[in-house]
N, C-alpha and C. Protein backbone atom coordinates (compact mmCIF):
# COMPACT_ATOMS: atom_id res chain seq x y z
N UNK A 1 10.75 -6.92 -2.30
CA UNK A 1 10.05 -5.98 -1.43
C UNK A 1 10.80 -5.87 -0.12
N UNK A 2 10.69 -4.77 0.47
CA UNK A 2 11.74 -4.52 1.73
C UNK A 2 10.46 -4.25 2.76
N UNK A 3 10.54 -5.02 4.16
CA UNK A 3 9.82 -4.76 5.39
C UNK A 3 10.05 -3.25 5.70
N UNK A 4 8.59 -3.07 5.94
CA UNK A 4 8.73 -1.54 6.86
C UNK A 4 7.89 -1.50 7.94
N UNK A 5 7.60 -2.76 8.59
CA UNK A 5 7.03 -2.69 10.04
C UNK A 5 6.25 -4.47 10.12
N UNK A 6 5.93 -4.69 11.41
CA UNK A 6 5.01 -5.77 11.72
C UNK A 6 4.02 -5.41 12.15
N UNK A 7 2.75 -6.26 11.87
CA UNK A 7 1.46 -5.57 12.68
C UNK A 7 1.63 -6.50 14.00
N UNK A 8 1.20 -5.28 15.16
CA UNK A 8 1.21 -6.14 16.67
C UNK A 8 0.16 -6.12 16.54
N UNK A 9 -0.35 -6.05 18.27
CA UNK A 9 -1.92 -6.28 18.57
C UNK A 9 -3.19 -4.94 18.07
N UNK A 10 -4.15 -5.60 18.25
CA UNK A 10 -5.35 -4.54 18.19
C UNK A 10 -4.94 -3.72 18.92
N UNK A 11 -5.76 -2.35 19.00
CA UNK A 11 -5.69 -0.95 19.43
C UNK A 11 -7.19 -0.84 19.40
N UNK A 12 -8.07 -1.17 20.28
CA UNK A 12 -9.20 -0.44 20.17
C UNK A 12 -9.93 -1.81 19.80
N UNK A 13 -11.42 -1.60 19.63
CA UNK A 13 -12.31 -2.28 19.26
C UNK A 13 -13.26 -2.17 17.21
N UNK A 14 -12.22 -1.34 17.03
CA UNK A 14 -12.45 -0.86 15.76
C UNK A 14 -11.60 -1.42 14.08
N UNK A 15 -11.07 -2.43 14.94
CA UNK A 15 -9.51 -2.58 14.22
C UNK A 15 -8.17 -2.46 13.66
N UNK A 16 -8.29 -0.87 14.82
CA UNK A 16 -6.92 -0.19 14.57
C UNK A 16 -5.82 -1.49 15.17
N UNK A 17 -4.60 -1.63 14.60
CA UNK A 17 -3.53 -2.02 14.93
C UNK A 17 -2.31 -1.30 15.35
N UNK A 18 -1.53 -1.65 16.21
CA UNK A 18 -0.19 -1.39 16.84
C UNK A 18 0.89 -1.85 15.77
N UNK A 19 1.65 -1.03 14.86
CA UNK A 19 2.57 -1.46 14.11
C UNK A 19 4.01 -1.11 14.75
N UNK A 20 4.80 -2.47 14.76
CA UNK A 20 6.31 -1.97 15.17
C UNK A 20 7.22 -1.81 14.08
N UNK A 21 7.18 -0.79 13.33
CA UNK A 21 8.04 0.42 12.49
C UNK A 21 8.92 -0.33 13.00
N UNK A 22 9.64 -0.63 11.08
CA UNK A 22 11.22 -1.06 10.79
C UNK A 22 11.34 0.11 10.14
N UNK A 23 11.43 1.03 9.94
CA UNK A 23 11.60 2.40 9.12
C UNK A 23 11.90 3.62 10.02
N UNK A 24 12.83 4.47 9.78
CA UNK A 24 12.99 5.69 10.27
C UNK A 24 11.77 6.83 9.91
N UNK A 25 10.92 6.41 9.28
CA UNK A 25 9.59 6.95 8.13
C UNK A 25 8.68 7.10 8.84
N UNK A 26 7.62 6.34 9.81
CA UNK A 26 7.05 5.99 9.66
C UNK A 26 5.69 6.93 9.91
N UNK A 27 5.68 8.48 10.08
CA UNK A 27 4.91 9.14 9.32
C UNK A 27 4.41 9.25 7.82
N UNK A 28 5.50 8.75 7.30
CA UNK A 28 5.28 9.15 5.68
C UNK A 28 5.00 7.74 5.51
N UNK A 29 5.35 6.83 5.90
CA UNK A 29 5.10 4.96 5.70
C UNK A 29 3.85 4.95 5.64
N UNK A 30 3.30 5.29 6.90
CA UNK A 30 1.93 4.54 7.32
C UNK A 30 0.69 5.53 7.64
N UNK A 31 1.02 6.40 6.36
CA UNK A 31 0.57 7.87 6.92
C UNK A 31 -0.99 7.09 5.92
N UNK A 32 -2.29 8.32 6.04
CA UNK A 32 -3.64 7.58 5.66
C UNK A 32 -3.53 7.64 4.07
N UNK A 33 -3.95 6.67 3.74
CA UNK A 33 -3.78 6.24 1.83
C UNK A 33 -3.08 5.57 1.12
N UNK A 34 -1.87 5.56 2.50
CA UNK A 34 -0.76 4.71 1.99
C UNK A 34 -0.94 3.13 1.33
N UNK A 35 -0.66 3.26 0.35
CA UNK A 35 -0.31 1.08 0.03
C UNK A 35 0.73 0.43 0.28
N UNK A 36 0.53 -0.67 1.62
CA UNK A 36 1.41 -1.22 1.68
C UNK A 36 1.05 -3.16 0.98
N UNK A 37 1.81 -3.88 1.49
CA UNK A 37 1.62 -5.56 0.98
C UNK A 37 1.79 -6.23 2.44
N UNK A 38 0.85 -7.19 1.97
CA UNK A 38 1.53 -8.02 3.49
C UNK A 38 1.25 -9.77 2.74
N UNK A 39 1.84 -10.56 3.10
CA UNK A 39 1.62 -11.96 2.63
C UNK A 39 0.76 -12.62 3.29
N UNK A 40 -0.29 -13.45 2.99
CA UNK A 40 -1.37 -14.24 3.25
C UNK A 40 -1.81 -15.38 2.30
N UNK A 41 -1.07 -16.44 3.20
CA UNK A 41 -1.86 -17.61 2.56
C UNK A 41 -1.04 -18.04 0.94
N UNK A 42 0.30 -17.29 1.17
CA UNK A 42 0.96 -17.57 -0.01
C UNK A 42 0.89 -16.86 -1.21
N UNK A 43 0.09 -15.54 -0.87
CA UNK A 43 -0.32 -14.67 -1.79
C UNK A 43 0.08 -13.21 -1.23
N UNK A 44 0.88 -12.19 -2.23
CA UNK A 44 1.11 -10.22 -1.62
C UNK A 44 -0.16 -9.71 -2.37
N UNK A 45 -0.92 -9.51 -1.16
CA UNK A 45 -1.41 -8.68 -1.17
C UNK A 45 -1.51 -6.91 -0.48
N UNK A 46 -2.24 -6.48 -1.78
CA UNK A 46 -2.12 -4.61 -1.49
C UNK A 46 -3.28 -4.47 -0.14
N UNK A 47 -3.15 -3.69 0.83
CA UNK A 47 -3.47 -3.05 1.85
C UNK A 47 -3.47 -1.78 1.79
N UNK A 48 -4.61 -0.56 2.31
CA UNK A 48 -4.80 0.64 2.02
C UNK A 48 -5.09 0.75 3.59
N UNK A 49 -4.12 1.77 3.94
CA UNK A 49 -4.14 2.61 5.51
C UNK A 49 -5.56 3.50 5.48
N UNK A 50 -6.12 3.72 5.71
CA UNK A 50 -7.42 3.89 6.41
C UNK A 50 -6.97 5.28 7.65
N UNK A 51 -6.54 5.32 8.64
CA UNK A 51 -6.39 5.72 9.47
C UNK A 51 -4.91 5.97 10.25
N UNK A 52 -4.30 7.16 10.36
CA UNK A 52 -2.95 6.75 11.01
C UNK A 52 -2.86 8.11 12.09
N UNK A 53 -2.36 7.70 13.17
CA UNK A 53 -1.50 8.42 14.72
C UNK A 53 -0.66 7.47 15.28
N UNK A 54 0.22 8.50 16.08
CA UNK A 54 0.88 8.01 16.66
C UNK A 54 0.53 7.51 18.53
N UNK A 55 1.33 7.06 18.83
CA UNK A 55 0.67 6.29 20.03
C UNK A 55 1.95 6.10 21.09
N UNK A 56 2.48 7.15 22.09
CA UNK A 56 3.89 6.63 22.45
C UNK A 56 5.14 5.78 21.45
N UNK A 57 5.13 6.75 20.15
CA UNK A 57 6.32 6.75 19.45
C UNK A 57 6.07 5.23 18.62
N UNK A 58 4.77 4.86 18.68
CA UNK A 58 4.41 3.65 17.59
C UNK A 58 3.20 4.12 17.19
N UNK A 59 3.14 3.97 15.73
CA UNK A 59 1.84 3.73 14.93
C UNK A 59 0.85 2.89 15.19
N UNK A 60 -0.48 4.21 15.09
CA UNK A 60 -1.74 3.41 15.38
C UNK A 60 -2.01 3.18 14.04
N UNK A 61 -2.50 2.29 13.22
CA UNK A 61 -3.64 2.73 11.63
C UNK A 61 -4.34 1.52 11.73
N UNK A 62 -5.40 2.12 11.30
CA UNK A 62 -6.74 1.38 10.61
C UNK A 62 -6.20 0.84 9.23
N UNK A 63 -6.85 -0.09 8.47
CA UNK A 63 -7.18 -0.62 6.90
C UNK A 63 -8.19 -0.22 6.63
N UNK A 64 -8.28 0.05 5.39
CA UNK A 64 -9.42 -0.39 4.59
C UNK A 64 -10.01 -1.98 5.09
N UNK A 65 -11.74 -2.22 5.27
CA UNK A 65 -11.61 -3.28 5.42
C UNK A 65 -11.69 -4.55 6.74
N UNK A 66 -10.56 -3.65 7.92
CA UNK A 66 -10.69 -4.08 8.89
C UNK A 66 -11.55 -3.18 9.82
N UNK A 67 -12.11 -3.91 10.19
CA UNK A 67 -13.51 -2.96 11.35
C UNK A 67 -13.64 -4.09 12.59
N UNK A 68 -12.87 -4.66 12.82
CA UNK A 68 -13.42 -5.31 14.39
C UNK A 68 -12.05 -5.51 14.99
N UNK A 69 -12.02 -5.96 16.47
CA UNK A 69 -10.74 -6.68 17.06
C UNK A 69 -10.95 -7.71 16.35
N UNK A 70 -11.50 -8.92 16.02
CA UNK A 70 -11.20 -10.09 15.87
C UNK A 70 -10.70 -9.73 14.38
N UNK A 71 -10.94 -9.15 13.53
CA UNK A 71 -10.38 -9.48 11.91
C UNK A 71 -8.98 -8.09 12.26
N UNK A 72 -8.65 -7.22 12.86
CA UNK A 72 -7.27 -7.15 13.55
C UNK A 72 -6.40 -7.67 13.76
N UNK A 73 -7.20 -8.44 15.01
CA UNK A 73 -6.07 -9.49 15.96
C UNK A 73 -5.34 -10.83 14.49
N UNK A 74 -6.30 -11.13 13.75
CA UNK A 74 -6.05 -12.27 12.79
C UNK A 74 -4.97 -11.97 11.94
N UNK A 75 -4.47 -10.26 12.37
CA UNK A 75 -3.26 -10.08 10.82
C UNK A 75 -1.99 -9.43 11.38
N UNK A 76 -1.98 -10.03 12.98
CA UNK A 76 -1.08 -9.72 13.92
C UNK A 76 -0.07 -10.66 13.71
N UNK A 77 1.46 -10.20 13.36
CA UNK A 77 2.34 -11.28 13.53
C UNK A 77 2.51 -10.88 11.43
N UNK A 78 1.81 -10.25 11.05
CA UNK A 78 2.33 -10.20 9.31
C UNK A 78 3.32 -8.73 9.41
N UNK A 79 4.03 -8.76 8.37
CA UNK A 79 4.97 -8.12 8.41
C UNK A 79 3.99 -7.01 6.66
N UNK A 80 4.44 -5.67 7.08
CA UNK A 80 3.83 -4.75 6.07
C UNK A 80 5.46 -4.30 4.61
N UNK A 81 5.32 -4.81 3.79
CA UNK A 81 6.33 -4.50 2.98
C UNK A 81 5.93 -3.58 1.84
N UNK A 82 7.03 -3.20 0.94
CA UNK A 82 6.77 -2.11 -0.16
C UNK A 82 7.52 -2.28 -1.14
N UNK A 83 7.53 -2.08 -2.55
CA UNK A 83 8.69 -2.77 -2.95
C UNK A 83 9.47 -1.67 -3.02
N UNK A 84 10.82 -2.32 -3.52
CA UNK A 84 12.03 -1.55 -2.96
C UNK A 84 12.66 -0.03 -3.52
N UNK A 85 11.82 -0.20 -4.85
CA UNK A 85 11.94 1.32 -5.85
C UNK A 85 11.18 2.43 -5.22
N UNK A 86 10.40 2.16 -3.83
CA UNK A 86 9.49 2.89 -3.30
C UNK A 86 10.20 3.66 -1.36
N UNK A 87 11.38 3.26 -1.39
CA UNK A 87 12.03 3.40 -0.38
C UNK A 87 13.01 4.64 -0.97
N UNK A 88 13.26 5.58 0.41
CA UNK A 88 13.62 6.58 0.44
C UNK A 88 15.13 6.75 0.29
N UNK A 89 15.77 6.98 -0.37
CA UNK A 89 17.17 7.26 -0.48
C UNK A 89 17.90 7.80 0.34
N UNK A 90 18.78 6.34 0.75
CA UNK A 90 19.41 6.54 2.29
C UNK A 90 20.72 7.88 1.90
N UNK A 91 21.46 8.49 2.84
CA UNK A 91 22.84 9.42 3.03
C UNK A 91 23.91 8.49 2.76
N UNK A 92 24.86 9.00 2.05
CA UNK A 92 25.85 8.15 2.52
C UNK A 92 26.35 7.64 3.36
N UNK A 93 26.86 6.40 4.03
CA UNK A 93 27.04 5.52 5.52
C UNK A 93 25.66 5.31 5.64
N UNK A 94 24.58 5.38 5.16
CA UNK A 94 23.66 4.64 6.16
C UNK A 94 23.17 3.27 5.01
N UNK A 95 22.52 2.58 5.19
CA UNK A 95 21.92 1.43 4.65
C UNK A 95 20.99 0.96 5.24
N UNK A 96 19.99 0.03 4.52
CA UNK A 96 19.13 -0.27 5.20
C UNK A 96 19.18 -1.74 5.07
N UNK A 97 18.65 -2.20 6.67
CA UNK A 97 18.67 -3.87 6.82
C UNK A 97 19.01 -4.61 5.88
N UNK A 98 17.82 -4.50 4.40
CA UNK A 98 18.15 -5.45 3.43
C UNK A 98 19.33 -5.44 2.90
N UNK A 99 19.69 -4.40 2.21
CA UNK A 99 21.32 -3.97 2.05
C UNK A 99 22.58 -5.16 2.44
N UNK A 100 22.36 -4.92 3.91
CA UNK A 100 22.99 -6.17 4.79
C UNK A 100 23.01 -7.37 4.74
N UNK A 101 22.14 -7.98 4.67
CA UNK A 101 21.65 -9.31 4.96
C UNK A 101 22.30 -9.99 3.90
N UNK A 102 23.23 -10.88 3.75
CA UNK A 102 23.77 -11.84 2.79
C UNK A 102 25.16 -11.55 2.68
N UNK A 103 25.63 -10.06 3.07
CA UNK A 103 26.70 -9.52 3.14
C UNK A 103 28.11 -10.64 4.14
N UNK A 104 28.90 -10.79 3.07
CA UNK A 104 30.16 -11.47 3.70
C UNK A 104 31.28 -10.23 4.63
N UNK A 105 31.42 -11.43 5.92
CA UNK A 105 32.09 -10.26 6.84
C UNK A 105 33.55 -11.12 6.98
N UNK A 106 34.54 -10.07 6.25
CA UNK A 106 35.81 -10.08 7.17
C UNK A 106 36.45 -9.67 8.08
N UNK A 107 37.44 -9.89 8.25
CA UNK A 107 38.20 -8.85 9.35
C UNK A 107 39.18 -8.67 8.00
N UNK A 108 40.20 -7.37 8.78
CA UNK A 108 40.98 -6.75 8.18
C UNK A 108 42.27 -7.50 7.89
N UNK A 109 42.31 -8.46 8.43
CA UNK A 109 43.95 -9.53 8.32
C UNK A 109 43.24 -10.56 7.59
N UNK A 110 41.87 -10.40 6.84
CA UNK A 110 41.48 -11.26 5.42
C UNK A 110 40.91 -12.48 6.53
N UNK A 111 40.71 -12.93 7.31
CA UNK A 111 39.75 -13.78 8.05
C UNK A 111 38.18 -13.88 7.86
N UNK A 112 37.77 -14.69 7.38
CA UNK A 112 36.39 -14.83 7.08
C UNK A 112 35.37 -15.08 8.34
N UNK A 113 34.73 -14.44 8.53
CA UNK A 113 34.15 -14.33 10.17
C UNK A 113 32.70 -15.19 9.22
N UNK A 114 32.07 -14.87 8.34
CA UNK A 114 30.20 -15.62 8.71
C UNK A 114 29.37 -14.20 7.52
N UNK A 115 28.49 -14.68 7.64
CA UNK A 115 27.65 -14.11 6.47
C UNK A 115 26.34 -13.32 7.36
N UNK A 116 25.89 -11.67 6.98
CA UNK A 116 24.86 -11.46 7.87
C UNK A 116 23.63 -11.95 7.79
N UNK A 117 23.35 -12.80 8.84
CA UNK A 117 21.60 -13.49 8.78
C UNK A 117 20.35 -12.22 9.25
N UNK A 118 20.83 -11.58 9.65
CA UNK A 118 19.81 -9.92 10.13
C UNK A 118 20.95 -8.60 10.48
N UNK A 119 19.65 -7.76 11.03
CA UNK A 119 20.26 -6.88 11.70
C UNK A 119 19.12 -6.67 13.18
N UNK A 120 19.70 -6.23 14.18
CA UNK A 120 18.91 -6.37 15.38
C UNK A 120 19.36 -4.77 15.54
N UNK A 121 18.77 -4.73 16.69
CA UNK A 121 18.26 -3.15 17.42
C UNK A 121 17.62 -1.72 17.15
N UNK A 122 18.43 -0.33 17.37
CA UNK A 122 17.70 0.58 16.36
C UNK A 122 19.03 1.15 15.70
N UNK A 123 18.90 2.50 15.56
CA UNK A 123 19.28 3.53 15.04
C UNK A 123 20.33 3.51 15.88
N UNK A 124 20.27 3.82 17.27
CA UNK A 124 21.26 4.27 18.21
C UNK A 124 22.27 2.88 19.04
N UNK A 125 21.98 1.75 18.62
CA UNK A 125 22.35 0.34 18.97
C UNK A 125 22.10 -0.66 17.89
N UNK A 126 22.95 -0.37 16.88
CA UNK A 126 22.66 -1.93 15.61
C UNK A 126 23.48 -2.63 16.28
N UNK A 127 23.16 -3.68 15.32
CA UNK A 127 24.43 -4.83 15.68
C UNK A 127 23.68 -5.96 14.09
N UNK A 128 25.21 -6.78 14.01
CA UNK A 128 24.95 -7.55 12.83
C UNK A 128 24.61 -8.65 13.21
N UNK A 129 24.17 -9.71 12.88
CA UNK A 129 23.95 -11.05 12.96
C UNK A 129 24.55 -11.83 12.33
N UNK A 130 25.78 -12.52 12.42
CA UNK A 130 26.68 -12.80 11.39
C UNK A 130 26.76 -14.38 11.27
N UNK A 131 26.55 -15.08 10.60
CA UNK A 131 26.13 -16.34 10.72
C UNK A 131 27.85 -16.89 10.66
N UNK A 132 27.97 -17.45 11.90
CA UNK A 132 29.26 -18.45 11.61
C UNK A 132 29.65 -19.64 11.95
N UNK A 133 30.75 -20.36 11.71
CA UNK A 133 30.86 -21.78 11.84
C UNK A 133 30.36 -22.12 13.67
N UNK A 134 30.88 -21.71 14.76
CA UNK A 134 30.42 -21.92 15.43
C UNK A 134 28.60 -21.34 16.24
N UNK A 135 28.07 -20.86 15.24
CA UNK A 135 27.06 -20.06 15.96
C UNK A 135 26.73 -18.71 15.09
N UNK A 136 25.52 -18.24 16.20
CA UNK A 136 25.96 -16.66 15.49
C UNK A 136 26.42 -15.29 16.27
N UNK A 137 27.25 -14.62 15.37
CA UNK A 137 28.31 -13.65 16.19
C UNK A 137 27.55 -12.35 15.70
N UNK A 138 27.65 -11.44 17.45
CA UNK A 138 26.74 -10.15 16.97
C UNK A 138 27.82 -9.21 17.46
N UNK A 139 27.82 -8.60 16.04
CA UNK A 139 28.75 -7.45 15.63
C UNK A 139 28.41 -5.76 15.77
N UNK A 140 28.73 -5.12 16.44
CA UNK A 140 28.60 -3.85 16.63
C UNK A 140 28.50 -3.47 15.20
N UNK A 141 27.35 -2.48 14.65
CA UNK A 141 27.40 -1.61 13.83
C UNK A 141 28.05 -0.01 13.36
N UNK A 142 29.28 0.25 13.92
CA UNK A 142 29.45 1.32 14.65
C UNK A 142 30.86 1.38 13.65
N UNK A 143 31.04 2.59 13.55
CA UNK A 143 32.19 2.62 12.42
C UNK A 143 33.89 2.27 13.02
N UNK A 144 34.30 2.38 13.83
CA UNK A 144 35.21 2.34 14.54
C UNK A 144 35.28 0.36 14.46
N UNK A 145 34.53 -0.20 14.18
CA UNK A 145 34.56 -1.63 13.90
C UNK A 145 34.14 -2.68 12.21
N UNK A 146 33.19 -2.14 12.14
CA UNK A 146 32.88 -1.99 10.98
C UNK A 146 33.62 -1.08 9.73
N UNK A 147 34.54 -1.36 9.12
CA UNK A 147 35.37 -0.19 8.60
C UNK A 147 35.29 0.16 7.43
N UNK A 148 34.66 -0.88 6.66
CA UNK A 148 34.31 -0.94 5.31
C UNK A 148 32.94 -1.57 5.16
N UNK A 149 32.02 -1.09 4.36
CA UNK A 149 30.39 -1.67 4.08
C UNK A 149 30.27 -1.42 2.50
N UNK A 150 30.02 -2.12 1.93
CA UNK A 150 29.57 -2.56 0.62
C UNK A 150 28.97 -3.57 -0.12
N UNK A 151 27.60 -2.76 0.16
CA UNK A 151 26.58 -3.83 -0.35
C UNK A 151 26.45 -4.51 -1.65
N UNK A 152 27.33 -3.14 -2.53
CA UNK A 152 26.72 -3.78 -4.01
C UNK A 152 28.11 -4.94 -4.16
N UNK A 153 29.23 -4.62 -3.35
CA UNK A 153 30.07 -6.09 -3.73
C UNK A 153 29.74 -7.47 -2.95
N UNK A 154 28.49 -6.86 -1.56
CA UNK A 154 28.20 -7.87 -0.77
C UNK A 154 29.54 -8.27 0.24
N UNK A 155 30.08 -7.57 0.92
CA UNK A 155 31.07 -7.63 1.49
C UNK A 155 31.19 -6.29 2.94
N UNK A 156 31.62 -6.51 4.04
CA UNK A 156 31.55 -5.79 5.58
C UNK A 156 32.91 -6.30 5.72
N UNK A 157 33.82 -5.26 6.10
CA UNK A 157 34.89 -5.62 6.53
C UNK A 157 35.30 -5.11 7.92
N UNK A 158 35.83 -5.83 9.03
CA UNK A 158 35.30 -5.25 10.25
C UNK A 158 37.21 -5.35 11.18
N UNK A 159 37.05 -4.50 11.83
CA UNK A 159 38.36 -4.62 12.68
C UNK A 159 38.10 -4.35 14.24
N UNK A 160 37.57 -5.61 14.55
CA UNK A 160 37.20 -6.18 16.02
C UNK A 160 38.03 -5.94 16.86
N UNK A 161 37.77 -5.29 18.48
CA UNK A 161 38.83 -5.12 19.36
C UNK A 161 39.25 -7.09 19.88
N UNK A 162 40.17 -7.22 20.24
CA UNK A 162 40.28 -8.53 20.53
C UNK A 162 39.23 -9.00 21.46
N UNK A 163 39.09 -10.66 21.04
CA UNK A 163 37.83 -10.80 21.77
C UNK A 163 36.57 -10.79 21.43
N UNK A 164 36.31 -9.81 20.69
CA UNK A 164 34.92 -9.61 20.24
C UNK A 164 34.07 -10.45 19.84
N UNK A 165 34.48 -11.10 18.70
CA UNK A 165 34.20 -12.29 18.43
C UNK A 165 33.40 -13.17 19.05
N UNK A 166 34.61 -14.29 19.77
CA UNK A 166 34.35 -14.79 20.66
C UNK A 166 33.88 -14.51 22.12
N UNK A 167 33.53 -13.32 22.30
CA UNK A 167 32.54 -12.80 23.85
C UNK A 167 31.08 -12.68 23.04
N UNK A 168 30.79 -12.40 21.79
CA UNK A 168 29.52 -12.09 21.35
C UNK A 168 29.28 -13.37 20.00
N UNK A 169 29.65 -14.79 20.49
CA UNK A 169 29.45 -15.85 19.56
C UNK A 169 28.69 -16.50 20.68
N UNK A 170 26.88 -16.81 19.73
CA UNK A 170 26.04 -17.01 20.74
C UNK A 170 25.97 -18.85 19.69
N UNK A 171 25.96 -20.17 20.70
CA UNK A 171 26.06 -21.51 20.23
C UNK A 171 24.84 -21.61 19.58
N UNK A 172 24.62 -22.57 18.55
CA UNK A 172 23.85 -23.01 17.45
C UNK A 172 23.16 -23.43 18.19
């Protein structure tokens, strides 16, 4: 299943929640009827949107289910997923987070830089999370560095201005 948002805080006294959208979607994500999953207690369970607006460029929605702040506030901090046959078919060059994550990064002179542990920022500022021997190194997402991406071999091949590296290798 691939994340497509976290629930933040209550919104109201009704049990609407504040979701922070991992999705470029999130009209069509979290729009009313939608089923999403969220994990509890060691168990995915299905969730039915109830209610959805927007709110300064974040999603408001209700559940099925939830009707107060306090049973809200209790499912703040879960992450809303979908499984992955249910995600929208990216353009060519784009990918999404999961895609990434496990992906081995070289450089272009065959140097093994670290493996991606995430991806951080948005649309207009990614960056990789690249797990390496000293730490972890955050890599511009941006094609001019990144020169090659291929998920299905699991492999990012990157041609760093000098430096890079080591100015954006944050200690263990």
């Amino acid at each position: 299943m691939a994340v497509v948002g976290t629930i933040g805080r209550p919104h109201g006294i009704r049990g609407q929640v504040f979701v922070n959208p991992d999705t470029d979607f999130p009209e069509q994500r979290f729009r009313s009827g939608a089923t999403l999953y969220v994990r509890r207690a060691g168990r995915i369970e299905p969730v039915t949107v109830s209610t959805f607006r927007m709110q300064q460029a974040r999603p408001v929605i209700g559940l099925d289910g939830v009707t107060d702040m306090e049973a809200a506030r209790a499912l703040g901090g879960l992450e809303f997923r979908v499984p992955i046959d249910a995600l929208v078919t990216l353009p060519d060059g784009m990918f999404y987070h999961h895609d990434l994550v496990g992906c081995l990064v070289v450089t272009t002179a065959g140097l093994e830089v670290g493996t991606v542990s995430g991806v951080e920022g948005d649309a207009a500022n990614t960056r990789l999370v690249v797990k390496a021997d000293g730490g972890d190194v955050l890599i511009p997402l941006v094609l001019p560095i990144c020169t090659e991406i291929d998920p299905k071999a699991r492999r990012i091949v990157i041609a760093p201005p000098e430096g890079l590296i080591e100015l954006n290798l944050h200690g263990k």
